[in-house]
Every structure is written in structure tokens, then in C-alpha cells.
C-alpha atoms as a PDB file:
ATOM      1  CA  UNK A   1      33.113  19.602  39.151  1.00  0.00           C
ATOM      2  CA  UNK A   2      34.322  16.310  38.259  1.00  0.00           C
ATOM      3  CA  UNK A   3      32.749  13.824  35.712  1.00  0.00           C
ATOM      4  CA  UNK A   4      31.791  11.123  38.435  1.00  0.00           C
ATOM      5  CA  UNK A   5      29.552  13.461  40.359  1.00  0.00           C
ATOM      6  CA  UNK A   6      28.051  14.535  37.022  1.00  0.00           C
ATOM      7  CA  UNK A   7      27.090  10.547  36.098  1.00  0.00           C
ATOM      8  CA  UNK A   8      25.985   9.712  39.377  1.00  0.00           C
ATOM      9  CA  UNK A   9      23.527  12.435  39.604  1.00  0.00           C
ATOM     10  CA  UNK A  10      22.250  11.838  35.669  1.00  0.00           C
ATOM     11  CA  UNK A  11      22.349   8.181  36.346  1.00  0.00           C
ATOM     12  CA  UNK A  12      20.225   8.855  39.496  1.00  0.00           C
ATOM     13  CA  UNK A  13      17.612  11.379  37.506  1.00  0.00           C
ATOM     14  CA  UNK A  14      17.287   8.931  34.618  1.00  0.00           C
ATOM     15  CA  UNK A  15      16.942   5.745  36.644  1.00  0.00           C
ATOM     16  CA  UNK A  16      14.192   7.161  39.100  1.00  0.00           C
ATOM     17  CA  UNK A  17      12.008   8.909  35.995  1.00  0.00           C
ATOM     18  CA  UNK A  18      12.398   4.987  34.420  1.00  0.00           C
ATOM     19  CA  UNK A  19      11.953   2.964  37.409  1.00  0.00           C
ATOM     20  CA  UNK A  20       8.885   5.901  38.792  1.00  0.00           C
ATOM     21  CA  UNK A  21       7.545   5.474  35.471  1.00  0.00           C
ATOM     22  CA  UNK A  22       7.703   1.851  34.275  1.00  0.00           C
ATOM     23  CA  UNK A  23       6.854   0.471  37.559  1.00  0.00           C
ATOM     24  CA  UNK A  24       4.651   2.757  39.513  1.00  0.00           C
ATOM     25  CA  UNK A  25       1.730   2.426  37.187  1.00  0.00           C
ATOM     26  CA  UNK A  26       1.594  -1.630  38.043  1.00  0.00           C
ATOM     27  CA  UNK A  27       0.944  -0.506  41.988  1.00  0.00           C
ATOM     28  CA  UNK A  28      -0.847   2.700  41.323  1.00  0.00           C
ATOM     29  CA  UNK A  29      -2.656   2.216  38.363  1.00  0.00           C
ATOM     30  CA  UNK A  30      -6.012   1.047  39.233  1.00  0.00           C
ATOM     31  CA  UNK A  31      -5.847   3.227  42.185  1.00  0.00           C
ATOM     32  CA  UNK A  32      -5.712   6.163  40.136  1.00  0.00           C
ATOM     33  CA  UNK A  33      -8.077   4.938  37.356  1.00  0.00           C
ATOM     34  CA  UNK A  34     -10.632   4.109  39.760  1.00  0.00           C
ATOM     35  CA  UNK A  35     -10.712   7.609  41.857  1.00  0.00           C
ATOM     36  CA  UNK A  36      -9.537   9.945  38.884  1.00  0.00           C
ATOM     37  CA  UNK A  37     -13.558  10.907  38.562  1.00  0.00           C
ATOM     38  CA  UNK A  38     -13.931  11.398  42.157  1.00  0.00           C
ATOM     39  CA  UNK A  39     -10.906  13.220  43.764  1.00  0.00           C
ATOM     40  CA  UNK A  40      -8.633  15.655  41.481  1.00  0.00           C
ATOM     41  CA  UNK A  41      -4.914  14.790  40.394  1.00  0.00           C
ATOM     42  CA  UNK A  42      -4.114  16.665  43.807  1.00  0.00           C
ATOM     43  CA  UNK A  43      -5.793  14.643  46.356  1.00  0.00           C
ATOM     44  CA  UNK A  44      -4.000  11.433  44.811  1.00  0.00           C
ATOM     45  CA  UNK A  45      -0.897  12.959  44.122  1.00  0.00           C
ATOM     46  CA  UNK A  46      -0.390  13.724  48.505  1.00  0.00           C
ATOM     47  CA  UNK A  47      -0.932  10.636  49.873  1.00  0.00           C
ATOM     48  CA  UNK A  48       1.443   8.977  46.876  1.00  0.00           C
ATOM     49  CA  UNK A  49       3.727  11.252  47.715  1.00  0.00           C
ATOM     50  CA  UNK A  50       3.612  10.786  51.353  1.00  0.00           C
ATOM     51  CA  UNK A  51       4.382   7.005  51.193  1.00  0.00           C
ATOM     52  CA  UNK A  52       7.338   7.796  48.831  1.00  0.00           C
ATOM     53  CA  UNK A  53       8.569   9.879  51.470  1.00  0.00           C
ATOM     54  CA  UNK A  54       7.418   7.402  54.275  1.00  0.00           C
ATOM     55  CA  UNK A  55       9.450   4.990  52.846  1.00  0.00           C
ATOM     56  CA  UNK A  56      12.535   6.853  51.830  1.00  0.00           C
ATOM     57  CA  UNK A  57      13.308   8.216  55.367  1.00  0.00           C
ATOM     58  CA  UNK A  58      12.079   5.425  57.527  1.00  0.00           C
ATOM     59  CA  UNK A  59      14.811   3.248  55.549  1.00  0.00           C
ATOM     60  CA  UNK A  60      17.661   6.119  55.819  1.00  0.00           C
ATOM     61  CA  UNK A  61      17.164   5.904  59.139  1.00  0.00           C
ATOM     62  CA  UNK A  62      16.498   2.397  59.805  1.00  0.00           C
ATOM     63  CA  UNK A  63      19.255   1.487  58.080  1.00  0.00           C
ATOM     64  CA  UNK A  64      21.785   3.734  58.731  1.00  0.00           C
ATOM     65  CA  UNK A  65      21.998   5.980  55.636  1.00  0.00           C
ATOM     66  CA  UNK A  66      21.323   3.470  53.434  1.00  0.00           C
ATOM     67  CA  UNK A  67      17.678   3.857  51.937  1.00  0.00           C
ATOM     68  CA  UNK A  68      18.035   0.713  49.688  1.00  0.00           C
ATOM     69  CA  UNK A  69      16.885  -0.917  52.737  1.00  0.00           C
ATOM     70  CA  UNK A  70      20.355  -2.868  52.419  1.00  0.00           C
ATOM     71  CA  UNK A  71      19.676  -5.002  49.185  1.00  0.00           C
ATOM     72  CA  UNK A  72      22.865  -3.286  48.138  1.00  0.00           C
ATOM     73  CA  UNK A  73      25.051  -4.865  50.290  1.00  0.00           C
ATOM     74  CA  UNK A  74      26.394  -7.336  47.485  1.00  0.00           C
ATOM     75  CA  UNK A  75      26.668  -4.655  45.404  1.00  0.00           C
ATOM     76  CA  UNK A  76      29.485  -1.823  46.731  1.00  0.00           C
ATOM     77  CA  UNK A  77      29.569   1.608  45.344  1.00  0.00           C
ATOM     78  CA  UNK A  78      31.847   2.115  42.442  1.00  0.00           C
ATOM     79  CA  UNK A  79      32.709   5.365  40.575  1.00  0.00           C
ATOM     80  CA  UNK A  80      29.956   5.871  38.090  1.00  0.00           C
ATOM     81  CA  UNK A  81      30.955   6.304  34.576  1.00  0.00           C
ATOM     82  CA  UNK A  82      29.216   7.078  31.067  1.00  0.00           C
ATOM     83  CA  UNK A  83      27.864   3.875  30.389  1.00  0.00           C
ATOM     84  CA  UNK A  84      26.011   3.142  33.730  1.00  0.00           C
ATOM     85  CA  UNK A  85      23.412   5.772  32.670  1.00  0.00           C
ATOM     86  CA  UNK A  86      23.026   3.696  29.411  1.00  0.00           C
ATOM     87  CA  UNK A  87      20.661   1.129  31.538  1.00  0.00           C
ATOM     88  CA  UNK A  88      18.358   3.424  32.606  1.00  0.00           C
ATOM     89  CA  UNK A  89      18.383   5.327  29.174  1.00  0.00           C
ATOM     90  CA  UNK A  90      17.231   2.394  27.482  1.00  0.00           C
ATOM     91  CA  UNK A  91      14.959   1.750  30.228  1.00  0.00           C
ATOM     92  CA  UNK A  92      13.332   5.281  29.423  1.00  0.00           C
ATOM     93  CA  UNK A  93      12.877   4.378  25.921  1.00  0.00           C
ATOM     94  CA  UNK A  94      11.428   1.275  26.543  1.00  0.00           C
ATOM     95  CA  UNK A  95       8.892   3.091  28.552  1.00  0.00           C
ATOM     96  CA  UNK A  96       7.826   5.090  26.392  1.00  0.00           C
ATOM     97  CA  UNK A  97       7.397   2.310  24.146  1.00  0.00           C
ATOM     98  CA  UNK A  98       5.157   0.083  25.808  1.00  0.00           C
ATOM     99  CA  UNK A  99       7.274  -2.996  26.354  1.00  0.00           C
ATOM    100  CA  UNK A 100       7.165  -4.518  29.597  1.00  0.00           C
ATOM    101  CA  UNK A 101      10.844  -5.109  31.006  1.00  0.00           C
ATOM    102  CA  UNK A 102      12.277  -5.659  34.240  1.00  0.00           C
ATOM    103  CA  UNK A 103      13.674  -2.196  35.955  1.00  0.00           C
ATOM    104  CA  UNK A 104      16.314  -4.386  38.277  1.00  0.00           C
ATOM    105  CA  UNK A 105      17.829  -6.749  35.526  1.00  0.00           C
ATOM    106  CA  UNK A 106      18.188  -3.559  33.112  1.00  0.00           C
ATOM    107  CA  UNK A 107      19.520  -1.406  36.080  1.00  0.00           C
ATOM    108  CA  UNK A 108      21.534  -3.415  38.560  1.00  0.00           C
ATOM    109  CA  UNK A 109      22.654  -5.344  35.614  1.00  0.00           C
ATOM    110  CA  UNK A 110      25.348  -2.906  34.502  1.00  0.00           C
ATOM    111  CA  UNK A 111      26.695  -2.729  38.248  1.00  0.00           C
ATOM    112  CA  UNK A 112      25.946  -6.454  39.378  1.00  0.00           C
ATOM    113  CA  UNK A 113      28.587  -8.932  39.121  1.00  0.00           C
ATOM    114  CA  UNK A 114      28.213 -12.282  37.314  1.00  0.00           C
ATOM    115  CA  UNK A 115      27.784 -14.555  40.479  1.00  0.00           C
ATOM    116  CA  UNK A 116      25.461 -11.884  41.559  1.00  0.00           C
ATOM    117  CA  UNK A 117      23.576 -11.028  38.753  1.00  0.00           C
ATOM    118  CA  UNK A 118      22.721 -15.160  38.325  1.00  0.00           C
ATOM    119  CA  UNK A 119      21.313 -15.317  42.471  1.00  0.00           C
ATOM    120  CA  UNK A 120      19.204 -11.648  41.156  1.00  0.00           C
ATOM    121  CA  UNK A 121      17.920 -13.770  38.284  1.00  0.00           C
ATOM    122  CA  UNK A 122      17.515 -17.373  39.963  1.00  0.00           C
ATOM    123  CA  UNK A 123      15.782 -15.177  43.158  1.00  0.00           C
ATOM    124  CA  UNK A 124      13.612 -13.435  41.074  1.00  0.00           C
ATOM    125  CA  UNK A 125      12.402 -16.326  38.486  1.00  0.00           C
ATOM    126  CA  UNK A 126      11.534 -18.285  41.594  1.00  0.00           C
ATOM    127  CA  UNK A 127       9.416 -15.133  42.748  1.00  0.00           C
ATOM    128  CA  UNK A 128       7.753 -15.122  39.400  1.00  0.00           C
ATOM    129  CA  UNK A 129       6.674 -18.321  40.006  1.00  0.00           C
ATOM    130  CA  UNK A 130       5.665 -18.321  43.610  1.00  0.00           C
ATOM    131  CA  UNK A 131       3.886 -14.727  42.576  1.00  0.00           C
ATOM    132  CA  UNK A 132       1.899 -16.135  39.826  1.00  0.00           C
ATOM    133  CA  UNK A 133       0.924 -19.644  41.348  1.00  0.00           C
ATOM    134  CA  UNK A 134      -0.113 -17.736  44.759  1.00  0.00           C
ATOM    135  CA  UNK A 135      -2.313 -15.054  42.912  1.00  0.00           C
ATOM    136  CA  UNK A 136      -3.784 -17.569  40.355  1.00  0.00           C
ATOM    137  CA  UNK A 137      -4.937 -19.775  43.176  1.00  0.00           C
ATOM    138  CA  UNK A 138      -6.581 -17.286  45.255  1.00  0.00           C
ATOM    139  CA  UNK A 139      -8.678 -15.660  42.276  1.00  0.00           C
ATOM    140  CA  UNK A 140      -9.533 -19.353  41.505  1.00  0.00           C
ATOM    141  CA  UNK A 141     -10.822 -19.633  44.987  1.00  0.00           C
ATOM    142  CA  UNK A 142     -12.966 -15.832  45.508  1.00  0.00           C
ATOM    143  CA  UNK A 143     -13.558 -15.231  42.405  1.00  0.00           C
ATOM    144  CA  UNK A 144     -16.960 -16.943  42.703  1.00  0.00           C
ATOM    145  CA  UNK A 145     -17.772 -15.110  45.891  1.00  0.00           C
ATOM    146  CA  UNK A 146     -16.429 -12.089  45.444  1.00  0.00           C
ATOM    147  CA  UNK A 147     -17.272 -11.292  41.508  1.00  0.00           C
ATOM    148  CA  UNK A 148     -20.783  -9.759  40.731  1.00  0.00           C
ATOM    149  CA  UNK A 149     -22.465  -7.890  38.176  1.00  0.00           C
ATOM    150  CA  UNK A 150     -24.276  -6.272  41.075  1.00  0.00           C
ATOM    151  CA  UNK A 151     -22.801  -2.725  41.746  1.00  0.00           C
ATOM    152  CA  UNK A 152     -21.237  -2.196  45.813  1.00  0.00           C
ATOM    153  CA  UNK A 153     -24.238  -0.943  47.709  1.00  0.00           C
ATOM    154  CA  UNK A 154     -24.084   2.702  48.484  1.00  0.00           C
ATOM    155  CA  UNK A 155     -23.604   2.044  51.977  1.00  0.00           C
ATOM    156  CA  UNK A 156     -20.628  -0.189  51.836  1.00  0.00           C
ATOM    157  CA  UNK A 157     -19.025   2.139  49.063  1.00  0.00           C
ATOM    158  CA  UNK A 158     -16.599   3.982  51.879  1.00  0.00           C
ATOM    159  CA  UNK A 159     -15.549   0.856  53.298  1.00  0.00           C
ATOM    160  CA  UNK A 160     -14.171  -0.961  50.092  1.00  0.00           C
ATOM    161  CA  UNK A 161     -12.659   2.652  49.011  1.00  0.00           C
ATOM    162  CA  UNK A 162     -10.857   2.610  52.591  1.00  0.00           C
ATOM    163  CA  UNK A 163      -9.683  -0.549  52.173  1.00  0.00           C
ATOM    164  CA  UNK A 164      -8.862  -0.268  48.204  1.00  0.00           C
ATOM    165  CA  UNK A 165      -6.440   2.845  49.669  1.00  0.00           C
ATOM    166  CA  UNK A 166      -5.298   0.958  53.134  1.00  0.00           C
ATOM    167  CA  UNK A 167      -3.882  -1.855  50.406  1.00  0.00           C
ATOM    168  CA  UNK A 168      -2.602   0.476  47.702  1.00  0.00           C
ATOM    169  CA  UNK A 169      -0.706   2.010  50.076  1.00  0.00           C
ATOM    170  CA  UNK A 170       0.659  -1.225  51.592  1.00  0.00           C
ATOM    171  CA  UNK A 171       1.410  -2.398  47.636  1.00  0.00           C
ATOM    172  CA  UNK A 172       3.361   1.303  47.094  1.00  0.00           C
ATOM    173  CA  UNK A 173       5.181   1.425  50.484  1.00  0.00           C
ATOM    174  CA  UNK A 174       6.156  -2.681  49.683  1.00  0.00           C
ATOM    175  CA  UNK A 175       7.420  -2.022  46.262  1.00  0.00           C
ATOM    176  CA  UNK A 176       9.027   1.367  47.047  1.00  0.00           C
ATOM    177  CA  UNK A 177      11.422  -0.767  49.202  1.00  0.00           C
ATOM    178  CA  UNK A 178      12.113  -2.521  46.855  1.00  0.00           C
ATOM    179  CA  UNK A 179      12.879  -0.618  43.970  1.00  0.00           C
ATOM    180  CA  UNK A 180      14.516   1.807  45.827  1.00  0.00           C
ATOM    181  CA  UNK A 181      17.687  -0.195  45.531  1.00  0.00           C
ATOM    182  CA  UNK A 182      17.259  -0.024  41.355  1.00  0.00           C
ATOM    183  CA  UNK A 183      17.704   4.255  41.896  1.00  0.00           C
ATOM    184  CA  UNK A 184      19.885   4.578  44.724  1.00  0.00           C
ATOM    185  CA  UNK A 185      22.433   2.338  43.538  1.00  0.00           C
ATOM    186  CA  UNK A 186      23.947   5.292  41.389  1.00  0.00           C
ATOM    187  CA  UNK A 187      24.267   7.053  45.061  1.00  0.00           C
ATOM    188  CA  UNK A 188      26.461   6.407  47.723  1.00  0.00           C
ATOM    189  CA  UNK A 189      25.709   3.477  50.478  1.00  0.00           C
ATOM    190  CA  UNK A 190      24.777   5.668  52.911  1.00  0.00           C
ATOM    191  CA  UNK A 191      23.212   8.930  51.656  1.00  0.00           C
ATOM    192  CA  UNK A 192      23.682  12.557  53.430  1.00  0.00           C
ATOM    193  CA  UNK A 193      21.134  14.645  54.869  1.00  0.00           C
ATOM    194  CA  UNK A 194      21.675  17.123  52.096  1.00  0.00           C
ATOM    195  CA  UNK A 195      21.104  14.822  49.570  1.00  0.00           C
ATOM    196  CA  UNK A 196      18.494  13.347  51.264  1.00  0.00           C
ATOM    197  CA  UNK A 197      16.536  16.490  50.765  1.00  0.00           C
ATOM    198  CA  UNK A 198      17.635  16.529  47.216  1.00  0.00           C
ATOM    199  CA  UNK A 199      16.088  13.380  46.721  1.00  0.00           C
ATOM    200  CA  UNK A 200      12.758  13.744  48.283  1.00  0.00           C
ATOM    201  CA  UNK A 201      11.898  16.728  46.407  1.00  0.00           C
ATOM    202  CA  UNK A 202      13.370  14.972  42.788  1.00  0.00           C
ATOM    203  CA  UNK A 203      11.184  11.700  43.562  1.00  0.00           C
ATOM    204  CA  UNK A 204       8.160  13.828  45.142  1.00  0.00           C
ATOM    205  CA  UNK A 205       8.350  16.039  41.399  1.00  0.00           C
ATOM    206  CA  UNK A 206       8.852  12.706  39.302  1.00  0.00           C
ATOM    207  CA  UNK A 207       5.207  10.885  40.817  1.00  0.00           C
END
């Protein structure tokens, strides 16, 4: 078994427990926090887990084997070595730390050429700031009407909790094809059935 396939399948593991793990949290989070008491671990786990896989196949087959929904085109495969697992290693760590990083500068980084790497940074500044300025402006404007002390009436409980799950899932599927491109960048462009089943069950395991 050569080295290469060894790396790419280590880089893979490493960068989709980091990515799964730093990220997921920011679009699952509340979700979770806010039906933990009502549903078991179970009941949230499925439907996470069937968005994952929503996501991953729809884009293999959109795209033609290629379930970074093509925001690898820039970036073409390239033997993986030693040191590309070194991103996502440190990404771990970070993790597990606390400290708030981003999983595509860490992990595209080390595969990313300089011209690039600067449009992945210039794009995603900008997207800070269009991010921020959108979602600060429309608290400013429903906050008023929508924040109360008062608890959600009994009878318009189900409604808010089918929307609060109709919008989670959005938020997951949304970011899921995004981020995708941070763990399959260790794979090949356009991914195999085969390892398309390998996949699915590693990412289904790691949420």
C-alpha cells in the first residue's frame, strides 16, 4: 500500500473530525441545546445525519463525482504527503482548545496557491462583512417585535419548533456545501461509488 493512499485517507479522517467538530456546533448548536430535554441524542442524531447524507450525494451526483460542489476547481488534486495532514492536526488541537479559527484558511491553506489563497481570503473578509452588517441590521429591526419575556403560548409551541428545524436544516444542508470542499479536498475530484460509501458511513459516525 503506498504512502499517498495512506495520507489521503488520514488527511481525510482528521480534516472531517476537525471541520465536523469545530464547525458543526455553530449550525447545530442551539438546535441541539434547545431539544436535548425533549427528544433523546437519537432522534437528533437521524435527521442530522440525513442532511449530511442529503447533501453529500445530491452533490456527487449533481456534479459529476465531485461532492465539493465544484469549489475545488481552482484547486487540482495533488499527491498528498505528510505535511498536508499537519492543517487539520492543528485544527484538532485547536478544537479542543476552544479557540475559534477558520476550518478553510487552516485547511485549503496548505493546498491553495498564493493567487488563490489571497481571492479565498479577500472573498471571505468581504463575506464577514456583508454577514455581520446583514445580521446586525435585521436583529436591530425585530428585535423589538419579536423579543419577549413572555414564554411561546402552548399552542404555537409546534409551529416555532417546525420552523426552528425547517431552518436548522436549511443552515446544515447550506454549510455542509460548503465545507465539504475543506474535507474532500484530500480526495480525488471526482469520488467513486466505493468510496462514496466509505464516506457516508465515516461522516454519519463522526456527527
Amino acid at each position: 500500500m503506498e504512502w499517498t493512499f495512506i495520507y489521503m485517507w488520514v488527511g481525510f479522517l482528521l480534516a472531517a473530525y476537525s471541520v465536523i467538530a469545530n464547525d458543526s456546533v455553530q449550525t447545530l448548536g442551539t438546535w441541539i441545546a434547545s431539544n436535548s430535554e425533549r427528544f433523546k441524542w437519537q432522534y437528533l442524531w437521524i435527521p442530522a445525519s440525513a442532511v449530511l447524507l442529503f447533501t453529500l450525494w445530491y452533490g456527487w451526483v449533481v456534479n459529476g463525482g465531485d461532492i465539493s460542489y465544484g469549489r475545488l476547481a481552482k484547486i487540482p488534486f495533488q499527491e498528498i504527503q505528510w505535511y498536508h495532514a499537519v492543517a487539520p492536526m492543528v485544527l484538532v488541537a485547536l478544537t479542543k482548545l476552544g479557540v475559534p479559527v477558520s476550518t478553510t484558511f487552516l485547511v485549503l491553506s496548505a493546498f491553495a496557491s498564493g493567487v488563490v489563497f489571497e481571492k479565498m481570503l479577500i472573498k471571505s473578509a468581504l463575506g464577514y462583512v456583508v454577514s455581520a452588517t446583514a445580521a446586525y441590521t435585521v436583529w436591530l429591526a425585530v428585535s423589538r417585535w419579536l423579543e419577549t419575556k413572555a414564554d411561546i403560548p402552548p399552542d404555537q409551541d409546534k409551529w416555532w419548533r417546525v420552523g426552528q428545524w425547517a431552518t436548522t436544516g436549511w443552515l446544515w444542508f447550506t454549510w455542509l456545501s460548503h465545507d465539504m470542499a475543506n474535507i474532500a479536498v484530500f480526495l480525488p475530484r471526482q469520488v467513486s461509488l466505493e468510496m462514496m460509501f466509505a464516506i457516508s458511513v465515516i461522516l454519519v459516525v463522526g456527527v
